[in-house]
N, C-alpha and C. Protein backbone atom coordinates (compact mmCIF):
# COMPACT_ATOMS: atom_id res chain seq x y z
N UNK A 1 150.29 201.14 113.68
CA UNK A 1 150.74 199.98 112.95
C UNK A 1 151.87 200.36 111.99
N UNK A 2 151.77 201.38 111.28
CA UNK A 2 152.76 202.34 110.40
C UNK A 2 154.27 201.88 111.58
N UNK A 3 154.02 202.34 112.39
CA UNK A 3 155.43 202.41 113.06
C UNK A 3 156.00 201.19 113.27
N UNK A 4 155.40 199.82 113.68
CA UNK A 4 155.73 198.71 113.75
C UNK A 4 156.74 198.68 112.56
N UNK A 5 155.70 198.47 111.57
CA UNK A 5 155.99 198.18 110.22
C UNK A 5 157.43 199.01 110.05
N UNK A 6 157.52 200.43 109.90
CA UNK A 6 158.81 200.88 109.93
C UNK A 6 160.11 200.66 110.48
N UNK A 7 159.84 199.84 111.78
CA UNK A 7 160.65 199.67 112.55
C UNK A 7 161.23 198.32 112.61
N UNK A 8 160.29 196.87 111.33
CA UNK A 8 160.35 196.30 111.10
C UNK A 8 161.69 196.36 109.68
N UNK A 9 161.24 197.38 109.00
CA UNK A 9 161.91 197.76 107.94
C UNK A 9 163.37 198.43 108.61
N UNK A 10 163.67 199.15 108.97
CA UNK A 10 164.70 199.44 109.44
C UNK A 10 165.28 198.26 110.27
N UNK A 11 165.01 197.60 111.05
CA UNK A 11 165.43 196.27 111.36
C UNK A 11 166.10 195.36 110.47
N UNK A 12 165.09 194.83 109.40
CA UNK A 12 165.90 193.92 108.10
C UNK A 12 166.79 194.95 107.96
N UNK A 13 166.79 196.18 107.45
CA UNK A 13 168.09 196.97 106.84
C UNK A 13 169.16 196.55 106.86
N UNK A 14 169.05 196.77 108.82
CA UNK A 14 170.66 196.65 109.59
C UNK A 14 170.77 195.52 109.33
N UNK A 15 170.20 194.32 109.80
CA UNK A 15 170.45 193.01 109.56
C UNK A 15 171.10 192.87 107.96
N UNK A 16 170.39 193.01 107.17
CA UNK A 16 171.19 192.60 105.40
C UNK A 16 172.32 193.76 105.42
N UNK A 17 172.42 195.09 106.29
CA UNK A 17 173.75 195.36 106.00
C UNK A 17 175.05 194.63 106.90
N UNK A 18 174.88 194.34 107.78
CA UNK A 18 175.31 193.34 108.99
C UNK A 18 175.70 192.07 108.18
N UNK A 19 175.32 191.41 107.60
CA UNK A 19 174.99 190.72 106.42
C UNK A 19 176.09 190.18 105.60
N UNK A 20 175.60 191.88 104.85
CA UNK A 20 176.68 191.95 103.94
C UNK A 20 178.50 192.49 104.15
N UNK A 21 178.33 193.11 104.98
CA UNK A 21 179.67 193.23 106.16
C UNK A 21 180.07 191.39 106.07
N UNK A 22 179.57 190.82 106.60
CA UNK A 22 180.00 189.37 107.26
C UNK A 22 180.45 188.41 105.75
N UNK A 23 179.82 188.86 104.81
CA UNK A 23 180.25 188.56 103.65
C UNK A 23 181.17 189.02 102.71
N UNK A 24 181.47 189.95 103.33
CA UNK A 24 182.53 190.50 102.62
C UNK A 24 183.82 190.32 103.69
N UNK A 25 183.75 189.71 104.98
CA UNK A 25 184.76 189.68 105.61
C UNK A 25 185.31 190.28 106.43
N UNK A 26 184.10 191.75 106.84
CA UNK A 26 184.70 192.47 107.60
C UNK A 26 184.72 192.31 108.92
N UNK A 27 183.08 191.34 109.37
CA UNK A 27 182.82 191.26 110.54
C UNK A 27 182.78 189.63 110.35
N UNK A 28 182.41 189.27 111.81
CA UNK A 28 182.19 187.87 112.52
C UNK A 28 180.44 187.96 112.08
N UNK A 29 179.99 186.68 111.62
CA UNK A 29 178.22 186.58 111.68
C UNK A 29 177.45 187.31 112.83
N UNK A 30 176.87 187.92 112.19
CA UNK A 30 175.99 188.36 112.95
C UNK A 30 174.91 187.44 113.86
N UNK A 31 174.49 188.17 115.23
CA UNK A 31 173.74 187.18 115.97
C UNK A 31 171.85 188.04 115.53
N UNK A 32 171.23 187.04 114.77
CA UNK A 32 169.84 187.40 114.13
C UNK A 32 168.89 187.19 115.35
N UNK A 33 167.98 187.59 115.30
CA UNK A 33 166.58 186.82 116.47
C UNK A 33 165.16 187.23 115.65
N UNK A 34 164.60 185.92 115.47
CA UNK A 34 163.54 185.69 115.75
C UNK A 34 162.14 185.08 116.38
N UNK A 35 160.87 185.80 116.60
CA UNK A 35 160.33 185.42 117.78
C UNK A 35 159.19 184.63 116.74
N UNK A 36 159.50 183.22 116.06
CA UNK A 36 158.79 182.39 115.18
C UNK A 36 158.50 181.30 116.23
N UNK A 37 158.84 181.30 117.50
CA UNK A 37 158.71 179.71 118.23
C UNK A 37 157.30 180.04 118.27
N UNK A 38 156.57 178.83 118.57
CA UNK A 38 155.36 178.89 119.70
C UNK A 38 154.82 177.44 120.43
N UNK A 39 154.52 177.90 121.06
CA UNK A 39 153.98 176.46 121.95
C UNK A 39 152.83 175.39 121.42
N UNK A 40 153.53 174.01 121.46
CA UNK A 40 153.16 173.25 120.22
C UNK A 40 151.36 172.70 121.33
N UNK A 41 151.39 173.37 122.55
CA UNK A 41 150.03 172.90 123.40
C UNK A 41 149.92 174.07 123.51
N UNK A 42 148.29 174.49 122.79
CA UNK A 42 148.20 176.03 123.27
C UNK A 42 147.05 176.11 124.12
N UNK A 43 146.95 174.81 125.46
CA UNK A 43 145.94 174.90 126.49
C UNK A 43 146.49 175.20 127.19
N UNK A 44 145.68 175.91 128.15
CA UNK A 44 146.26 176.77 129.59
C UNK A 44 146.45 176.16 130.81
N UNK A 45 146.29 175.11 130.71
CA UNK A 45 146.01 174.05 131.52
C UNK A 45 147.65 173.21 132.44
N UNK A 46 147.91 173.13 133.72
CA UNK A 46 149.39 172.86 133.53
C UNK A 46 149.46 171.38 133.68
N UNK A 47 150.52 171.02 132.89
CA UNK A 47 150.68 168.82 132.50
C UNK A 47 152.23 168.89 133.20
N UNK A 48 151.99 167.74 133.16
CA UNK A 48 153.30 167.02 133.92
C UNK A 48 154.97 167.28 132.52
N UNK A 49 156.16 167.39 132.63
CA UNK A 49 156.81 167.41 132.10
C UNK A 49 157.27 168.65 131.73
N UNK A 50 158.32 168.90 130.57
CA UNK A 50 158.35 169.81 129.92
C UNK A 50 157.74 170.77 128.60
N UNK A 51 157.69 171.91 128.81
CA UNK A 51 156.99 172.05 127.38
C UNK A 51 157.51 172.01 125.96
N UNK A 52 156.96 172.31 125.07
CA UNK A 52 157.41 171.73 124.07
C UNK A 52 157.22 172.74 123.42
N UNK A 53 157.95 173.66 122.22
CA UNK A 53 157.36 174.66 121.42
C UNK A 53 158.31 174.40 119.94
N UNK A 54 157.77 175.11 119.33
CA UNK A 54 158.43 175.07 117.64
C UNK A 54 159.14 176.21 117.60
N UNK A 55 160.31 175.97 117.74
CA UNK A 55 161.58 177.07 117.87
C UNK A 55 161.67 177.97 116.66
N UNK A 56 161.73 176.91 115.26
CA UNK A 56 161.52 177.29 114.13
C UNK A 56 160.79 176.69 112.93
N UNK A 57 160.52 176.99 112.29
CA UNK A 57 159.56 176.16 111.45
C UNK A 57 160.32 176.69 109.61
N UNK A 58 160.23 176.01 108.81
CA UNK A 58 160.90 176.43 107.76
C UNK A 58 159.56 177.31 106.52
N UNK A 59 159.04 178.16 107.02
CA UNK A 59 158.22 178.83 106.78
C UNK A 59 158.30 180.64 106.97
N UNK A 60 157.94 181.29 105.91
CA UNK A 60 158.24 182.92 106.30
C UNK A 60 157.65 183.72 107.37
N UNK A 61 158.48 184.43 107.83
CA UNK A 61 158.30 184.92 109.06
C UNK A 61 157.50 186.13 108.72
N UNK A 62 157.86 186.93 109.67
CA UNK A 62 156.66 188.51 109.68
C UNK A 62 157.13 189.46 108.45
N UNK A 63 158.43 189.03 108.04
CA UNK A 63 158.89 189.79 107.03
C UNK A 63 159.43 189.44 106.33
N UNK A 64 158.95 187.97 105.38
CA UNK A 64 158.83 187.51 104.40
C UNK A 64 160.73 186.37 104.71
N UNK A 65 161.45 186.37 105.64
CA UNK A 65 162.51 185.35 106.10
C UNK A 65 162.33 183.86 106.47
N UNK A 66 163.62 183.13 106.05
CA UNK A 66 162.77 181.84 105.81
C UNK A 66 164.24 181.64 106.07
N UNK A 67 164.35 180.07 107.41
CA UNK A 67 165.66 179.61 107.42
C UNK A 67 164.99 178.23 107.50
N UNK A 68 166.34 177.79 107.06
CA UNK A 68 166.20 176.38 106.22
C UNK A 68 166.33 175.15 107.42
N UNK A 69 165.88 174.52 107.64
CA UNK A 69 166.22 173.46 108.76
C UNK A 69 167.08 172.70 108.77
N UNK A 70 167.61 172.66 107.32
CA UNK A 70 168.72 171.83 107.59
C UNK A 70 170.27 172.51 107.99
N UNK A 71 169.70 173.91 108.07
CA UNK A 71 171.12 175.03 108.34
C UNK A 71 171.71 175.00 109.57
N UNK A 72 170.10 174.51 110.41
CA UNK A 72 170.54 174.46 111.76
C UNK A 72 171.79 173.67 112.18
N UNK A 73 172.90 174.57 112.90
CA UNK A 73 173.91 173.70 113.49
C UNK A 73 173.98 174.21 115.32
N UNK A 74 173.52 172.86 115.36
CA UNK A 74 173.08 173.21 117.35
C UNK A 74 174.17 172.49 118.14
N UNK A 75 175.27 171.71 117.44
CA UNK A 75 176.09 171.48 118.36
C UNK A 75 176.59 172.40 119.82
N UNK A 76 176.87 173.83 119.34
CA UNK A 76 177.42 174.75 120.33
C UNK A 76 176.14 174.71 121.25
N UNK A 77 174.82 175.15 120.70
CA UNK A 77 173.60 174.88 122.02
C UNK A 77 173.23 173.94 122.62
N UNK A 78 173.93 172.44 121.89
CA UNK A 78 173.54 171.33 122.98
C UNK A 78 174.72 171.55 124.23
N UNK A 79 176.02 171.78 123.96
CA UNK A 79 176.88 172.15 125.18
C UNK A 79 176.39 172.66 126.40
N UNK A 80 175.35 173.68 126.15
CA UNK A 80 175.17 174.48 126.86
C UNK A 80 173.69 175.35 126.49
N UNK A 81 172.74 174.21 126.70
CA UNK A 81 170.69 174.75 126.39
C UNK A 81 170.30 175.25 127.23
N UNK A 82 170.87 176.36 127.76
CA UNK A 82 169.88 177.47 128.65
C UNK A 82 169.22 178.10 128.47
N UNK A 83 167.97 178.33 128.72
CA UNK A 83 166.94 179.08 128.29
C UNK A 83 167.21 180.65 128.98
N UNK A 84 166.90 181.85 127.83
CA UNK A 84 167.34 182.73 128.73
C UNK A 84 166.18 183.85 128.42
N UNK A 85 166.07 184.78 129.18
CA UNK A 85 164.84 186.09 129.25
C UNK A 85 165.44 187.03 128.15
N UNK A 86 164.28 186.75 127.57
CA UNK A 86 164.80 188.15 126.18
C UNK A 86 166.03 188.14 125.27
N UNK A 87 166.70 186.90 125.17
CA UNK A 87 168.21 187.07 125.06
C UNK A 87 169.30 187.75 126.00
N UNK A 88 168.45 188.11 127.00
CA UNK A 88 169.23 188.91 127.65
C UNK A 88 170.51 188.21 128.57
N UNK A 89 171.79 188.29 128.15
CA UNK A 89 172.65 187.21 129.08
C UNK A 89 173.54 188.14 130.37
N UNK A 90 172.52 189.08 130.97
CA UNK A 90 172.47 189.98 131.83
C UNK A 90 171.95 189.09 132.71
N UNK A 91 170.83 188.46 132.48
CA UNK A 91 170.01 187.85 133.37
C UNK A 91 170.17 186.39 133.21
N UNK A 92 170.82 185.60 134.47
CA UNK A 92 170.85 184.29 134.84
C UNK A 92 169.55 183.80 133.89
N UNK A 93 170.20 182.02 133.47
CA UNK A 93 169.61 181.75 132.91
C UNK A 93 168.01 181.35 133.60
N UNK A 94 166.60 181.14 133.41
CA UNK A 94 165.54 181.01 133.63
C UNK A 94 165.25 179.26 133.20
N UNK A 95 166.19 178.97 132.43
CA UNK A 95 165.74 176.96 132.42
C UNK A 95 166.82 176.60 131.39
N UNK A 96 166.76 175.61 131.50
CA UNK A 96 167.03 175.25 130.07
C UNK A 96 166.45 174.24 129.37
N UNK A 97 167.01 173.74 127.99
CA UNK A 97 166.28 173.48 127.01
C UNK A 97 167.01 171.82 126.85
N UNK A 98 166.32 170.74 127.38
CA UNK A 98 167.03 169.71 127.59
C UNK A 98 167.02 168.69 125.88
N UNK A 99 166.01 169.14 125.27
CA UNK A 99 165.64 168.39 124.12
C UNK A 99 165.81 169.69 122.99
N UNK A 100 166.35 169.24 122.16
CA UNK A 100 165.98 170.01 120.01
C UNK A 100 165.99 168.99 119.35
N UNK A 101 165.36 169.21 118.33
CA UNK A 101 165.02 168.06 117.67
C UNK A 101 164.43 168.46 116.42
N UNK A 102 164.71 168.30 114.93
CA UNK A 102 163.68 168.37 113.82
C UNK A 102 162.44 167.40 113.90
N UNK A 103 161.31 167.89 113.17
CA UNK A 103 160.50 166.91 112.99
C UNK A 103 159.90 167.63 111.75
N UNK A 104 159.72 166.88 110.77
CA UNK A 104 159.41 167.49 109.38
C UNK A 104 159.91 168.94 109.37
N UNK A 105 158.96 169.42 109.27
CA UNK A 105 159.98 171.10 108.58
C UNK A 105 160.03 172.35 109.83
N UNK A 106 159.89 171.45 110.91
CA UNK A 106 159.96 172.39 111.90
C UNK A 106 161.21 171.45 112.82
N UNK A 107 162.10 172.86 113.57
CA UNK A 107 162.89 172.32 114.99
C UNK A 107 162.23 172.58 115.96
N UNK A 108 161.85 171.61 117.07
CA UNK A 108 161.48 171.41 118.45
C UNK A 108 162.26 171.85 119.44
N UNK A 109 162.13 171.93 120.78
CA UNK A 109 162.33 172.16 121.39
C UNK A 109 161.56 172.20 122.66
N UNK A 110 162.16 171.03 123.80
CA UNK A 110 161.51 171.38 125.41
C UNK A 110 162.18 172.08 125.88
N UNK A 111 161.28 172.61 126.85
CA UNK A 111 161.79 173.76 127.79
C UNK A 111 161.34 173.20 129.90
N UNK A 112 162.72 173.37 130.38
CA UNK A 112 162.63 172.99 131.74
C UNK A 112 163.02 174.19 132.55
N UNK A 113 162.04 174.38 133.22
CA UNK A 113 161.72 175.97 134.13
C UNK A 113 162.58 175.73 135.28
N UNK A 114 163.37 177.02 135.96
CA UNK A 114 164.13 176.69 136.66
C UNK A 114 163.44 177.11 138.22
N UNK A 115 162.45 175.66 138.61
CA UNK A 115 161.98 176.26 139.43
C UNK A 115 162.23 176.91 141.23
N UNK A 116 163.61 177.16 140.93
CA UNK A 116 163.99 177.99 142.18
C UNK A 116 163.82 179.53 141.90
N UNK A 117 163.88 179.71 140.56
CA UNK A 117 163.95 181.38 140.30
C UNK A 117 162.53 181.97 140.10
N UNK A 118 162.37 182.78 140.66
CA UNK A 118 161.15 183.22 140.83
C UNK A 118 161.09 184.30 139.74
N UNK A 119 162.03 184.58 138.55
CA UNK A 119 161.31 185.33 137.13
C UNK A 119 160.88 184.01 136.42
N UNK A 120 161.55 182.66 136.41
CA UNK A 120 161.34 181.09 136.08
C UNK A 120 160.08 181.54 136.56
N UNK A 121 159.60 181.38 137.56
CA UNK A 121 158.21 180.55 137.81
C UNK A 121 157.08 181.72 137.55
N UNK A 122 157.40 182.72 137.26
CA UNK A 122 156.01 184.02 137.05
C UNK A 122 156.18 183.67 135.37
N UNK A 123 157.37 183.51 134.61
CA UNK A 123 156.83 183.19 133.21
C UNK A 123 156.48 181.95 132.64
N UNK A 124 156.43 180.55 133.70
CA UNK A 124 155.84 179.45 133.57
C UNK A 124 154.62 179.34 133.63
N UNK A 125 154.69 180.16 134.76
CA UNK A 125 152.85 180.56 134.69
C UNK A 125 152.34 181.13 133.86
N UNK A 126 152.92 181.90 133.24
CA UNK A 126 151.80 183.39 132.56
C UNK A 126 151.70 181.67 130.67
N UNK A 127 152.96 181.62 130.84
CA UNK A 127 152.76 180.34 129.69
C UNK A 127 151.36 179.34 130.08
N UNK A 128 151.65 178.72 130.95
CA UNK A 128 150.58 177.63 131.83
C UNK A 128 149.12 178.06 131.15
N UNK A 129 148.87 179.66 131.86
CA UNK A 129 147.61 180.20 131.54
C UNK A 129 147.58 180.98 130.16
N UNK A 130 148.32 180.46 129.74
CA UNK A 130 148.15 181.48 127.94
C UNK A 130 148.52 182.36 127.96
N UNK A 131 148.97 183.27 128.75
CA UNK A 131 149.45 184.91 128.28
C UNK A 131 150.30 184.68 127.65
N UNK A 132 151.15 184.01 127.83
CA UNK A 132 152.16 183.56 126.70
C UNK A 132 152.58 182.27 125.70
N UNK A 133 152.36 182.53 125.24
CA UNK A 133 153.03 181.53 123.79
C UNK A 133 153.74 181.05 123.03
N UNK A 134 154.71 182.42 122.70
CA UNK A 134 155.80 181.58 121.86
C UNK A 134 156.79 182.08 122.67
N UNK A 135 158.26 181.67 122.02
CA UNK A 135 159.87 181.65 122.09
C UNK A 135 160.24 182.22 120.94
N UNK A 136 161.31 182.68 121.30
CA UNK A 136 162.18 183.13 120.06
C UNK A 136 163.67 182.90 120.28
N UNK A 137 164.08 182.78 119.05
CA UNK A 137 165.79 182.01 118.48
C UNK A 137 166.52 183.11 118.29
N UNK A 138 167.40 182.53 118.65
CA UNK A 138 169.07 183.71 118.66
C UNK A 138 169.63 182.75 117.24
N UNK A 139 170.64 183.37 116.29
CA UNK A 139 171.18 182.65 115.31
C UNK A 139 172.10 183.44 114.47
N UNK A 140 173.47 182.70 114.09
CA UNK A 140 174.10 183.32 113.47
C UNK A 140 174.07 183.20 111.74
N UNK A 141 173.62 183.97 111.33
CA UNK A 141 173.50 183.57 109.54
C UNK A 141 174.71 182.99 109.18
N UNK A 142 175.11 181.60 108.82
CA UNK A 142 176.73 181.59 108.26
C UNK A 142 176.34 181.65 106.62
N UNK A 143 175.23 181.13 106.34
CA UNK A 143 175.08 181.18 104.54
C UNK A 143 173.80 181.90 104.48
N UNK A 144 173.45 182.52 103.19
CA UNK A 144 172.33 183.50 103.76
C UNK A 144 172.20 184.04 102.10
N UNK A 145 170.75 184.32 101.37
CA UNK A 145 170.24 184.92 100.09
C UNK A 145 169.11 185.84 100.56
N UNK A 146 169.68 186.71 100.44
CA UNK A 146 168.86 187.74 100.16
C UNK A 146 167.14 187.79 99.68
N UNK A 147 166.17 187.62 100.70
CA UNK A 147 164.60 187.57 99.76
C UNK A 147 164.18 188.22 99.04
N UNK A 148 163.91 188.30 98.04
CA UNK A 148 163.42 189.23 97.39
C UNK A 148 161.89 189.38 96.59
N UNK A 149 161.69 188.07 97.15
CA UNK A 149 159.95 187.79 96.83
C UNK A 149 159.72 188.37 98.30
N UNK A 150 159.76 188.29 99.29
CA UNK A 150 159.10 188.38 100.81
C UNK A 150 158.81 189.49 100.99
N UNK A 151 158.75 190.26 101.50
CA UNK A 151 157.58 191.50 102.42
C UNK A 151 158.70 192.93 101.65
């Protein structure tokens, strides 16, 4: 657990020095990720439609981070809501994301499986039956304070 934790810590590091680079002008925003989504039906059971999960919620994360809902600017992701594996944009997209949406202090989000691709349909399933649960957000900090109550 020690190592998580360390590796958690060295993580924020880079990120607030990444950060602070972008604030001072040297770099372009950094692209952040966190894995705060989760699936707003957590039966295993499979329903008609798309699923639905909480992308973000305006609540602290594993290490005391907190983004604001109203920061969200999704214009550039409604262009183009593809759902993708790991962030990885190596790998064709796996669905996309036809709906975002706030609803009180959380952003929504459905998700539509792309069911010709067969990494699509082994992680629809493993979702379907619970092995999996949440999502996680790609994001560029454009305004950003430092926590200093959090973890």
């Amino acid at each position: 657990m020690d190592n998580i934790a360390g590796l958690e810590s060295e993580i924020r590091q880079a990120e607030l020095e990444c950060l602070e680079k972008y604030r001072q002008g040297s770099i372009d925003a950094p692209i952040l990720f966190r894995a705060c989504g989760y699936s707003k039906d957590d039966t295993a059971k499979k329903r008609a439609g798309p699923m639905v999960f909480v992308a973000s919620e305006e609540s602290p994360d594993r290490i005391g981070d907190v983004i604001a809902l109203k920061g969200w600017e999704l214009d550039a992701f409604r262009r183009n809501p593809v759902l993708m594996f790991s962030h990885d944009r190596a790998i064709p997209a796996i669905g996309k994301v036809p709906k975002v949406w706030a609803e009180g202090k959380q952003l929504l989000n459905t998700i539509e499986w792309d069911e010709e691709d067969v990494l699509a349909q082994r992680l629809k399933s493993k979702y379907e039956r619970g092995y999996m649960r949440a999502e996680s957000v790609g994001f560029r900090a454009l305004e950003f304070e430092e926590n200093t109550n959090g973890k």
